[in-house]
Protein backbone atom coordinates (compact mmCIF):
# COMPACT_ATOMS: atom_id res chain seq x y z
CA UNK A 1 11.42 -8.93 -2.68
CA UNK A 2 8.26 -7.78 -4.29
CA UNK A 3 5.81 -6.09 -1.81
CA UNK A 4 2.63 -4.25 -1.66
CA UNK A 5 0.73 -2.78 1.07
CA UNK A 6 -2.56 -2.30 0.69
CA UNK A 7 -3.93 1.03 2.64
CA UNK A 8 -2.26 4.30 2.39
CA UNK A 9 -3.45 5.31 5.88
CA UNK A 10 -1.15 6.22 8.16
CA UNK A 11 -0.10 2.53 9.51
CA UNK A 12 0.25 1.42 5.68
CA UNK A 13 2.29 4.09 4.81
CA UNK A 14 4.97 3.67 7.68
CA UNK A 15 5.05 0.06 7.41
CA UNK A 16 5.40 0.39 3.66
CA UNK A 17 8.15 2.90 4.19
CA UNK A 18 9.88 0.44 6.78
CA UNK A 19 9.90 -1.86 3.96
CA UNK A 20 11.22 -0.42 1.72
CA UNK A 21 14.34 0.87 4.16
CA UNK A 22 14.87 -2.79 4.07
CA UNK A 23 15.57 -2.56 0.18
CA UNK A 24 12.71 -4.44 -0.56
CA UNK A 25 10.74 -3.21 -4.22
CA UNK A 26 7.37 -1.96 -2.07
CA UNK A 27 3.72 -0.09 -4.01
CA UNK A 28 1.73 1.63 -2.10
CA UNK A 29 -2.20 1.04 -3.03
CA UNK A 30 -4.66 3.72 -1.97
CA UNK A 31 -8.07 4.04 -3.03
CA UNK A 32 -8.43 7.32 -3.85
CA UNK A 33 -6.43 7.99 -7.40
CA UNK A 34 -6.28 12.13 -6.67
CA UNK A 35 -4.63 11.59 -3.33
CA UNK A 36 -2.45 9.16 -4.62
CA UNK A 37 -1.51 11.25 -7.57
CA UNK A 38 -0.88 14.28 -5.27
CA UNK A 39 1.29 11.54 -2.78
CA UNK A 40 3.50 10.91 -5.96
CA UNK A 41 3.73 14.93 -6.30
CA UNK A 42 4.65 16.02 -3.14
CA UNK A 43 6.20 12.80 -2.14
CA UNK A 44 4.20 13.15 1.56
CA UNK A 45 1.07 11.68 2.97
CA UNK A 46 0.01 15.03 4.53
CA UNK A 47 -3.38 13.28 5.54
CA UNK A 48 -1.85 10.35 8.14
CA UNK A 49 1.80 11.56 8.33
CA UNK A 50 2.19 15.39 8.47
CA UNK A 51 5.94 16.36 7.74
CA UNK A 52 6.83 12.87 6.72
CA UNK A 53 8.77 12.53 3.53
CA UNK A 54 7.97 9.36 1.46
CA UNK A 55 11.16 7.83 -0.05
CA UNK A 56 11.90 8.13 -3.70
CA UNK A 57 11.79 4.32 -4.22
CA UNK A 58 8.28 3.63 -3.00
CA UNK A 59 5.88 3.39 -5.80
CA UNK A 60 2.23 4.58 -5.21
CA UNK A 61 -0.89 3.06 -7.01
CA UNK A 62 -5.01 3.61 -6.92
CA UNK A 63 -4.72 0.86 -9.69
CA UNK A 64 -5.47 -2.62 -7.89
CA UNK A 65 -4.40 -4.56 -10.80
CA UNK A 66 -0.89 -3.01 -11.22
CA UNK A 67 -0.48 -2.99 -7.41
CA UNK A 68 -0.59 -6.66 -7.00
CA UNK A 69 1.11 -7.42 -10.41
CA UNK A 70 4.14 -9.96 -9.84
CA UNK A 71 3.78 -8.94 -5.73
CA UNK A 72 5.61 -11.83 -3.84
CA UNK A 73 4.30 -10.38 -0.35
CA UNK A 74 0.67 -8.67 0.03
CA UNK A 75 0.23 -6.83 3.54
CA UNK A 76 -3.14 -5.72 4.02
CA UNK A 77 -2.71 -2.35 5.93
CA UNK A 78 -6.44 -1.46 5.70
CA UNK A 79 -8.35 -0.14 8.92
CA UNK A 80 -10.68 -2.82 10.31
CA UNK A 81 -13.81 -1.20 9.24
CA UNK A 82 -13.18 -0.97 5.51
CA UNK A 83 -11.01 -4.10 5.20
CA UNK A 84 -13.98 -6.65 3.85
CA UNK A 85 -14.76 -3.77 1.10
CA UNK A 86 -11.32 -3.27 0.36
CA UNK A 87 -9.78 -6.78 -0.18
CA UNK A 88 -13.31 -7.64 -2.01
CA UNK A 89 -12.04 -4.93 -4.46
CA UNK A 90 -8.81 -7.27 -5.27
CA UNK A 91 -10.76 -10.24 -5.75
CA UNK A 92 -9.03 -12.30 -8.69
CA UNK A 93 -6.08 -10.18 -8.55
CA UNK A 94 -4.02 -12.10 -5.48
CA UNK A 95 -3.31 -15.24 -6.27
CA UNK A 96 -2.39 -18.21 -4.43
CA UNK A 97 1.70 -18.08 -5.12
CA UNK A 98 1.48 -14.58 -3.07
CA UNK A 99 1.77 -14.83 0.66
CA UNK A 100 -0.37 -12.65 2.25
CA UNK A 101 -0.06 -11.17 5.77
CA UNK A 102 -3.06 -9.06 7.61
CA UNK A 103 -1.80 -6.12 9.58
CA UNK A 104 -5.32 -4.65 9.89
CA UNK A 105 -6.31 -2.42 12.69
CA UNK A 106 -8.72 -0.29 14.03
């Protein structure tokens, strides 16, 4: 299955990796395109999970469009107080075929 997980905080990144354990074909979207460019580098998320290596097969994105593109599942991993800012940023790009599930927090 196609996931993405929107957030690249600390909860996004360990559900995303949990997914993707399962076999499951999961991007990782973060907002900022340098940290997400030094994520696919070092393959760890230094910021939100020291010491944690990300796996091979997870694919990480600051591009919203490519994120979402053919996603069956969208899991909004966003904290609480930037989720309406973030999910207004993939306005027109999650369409009504993708299920979408809300683990928001914080």
């Amino acid at each position: 299955m196609k996931i993405t997980v929107i957030g690249d905080g600390g909860w996004g990144t360990a559900n995303a990796m949990l997914l993707c354990g399962y076999g499951h074909d999961v991007t990782l979207w973060g907002a900022f395109p340098d940290y997400i460019d030094e994520q696919r580098r070092t393959r760890r998320n230094e910021r939100f999970l020291k010491g944690v290596v990300l796996p091979d097969a997870l694919k990480l994105t600051a591009d919203r469009a490519e994120a979402v593109q053919d996603a069956e599942v969208v899991v909004l991993a966003a904290p609480s107080k930037f989720f309406t800012s973030v999910v207004e940023g993939f306005k027109g790009l999650i369409t009504k075929d993708m299920l979408v599930v809300s683990i928001t927090k914080g």
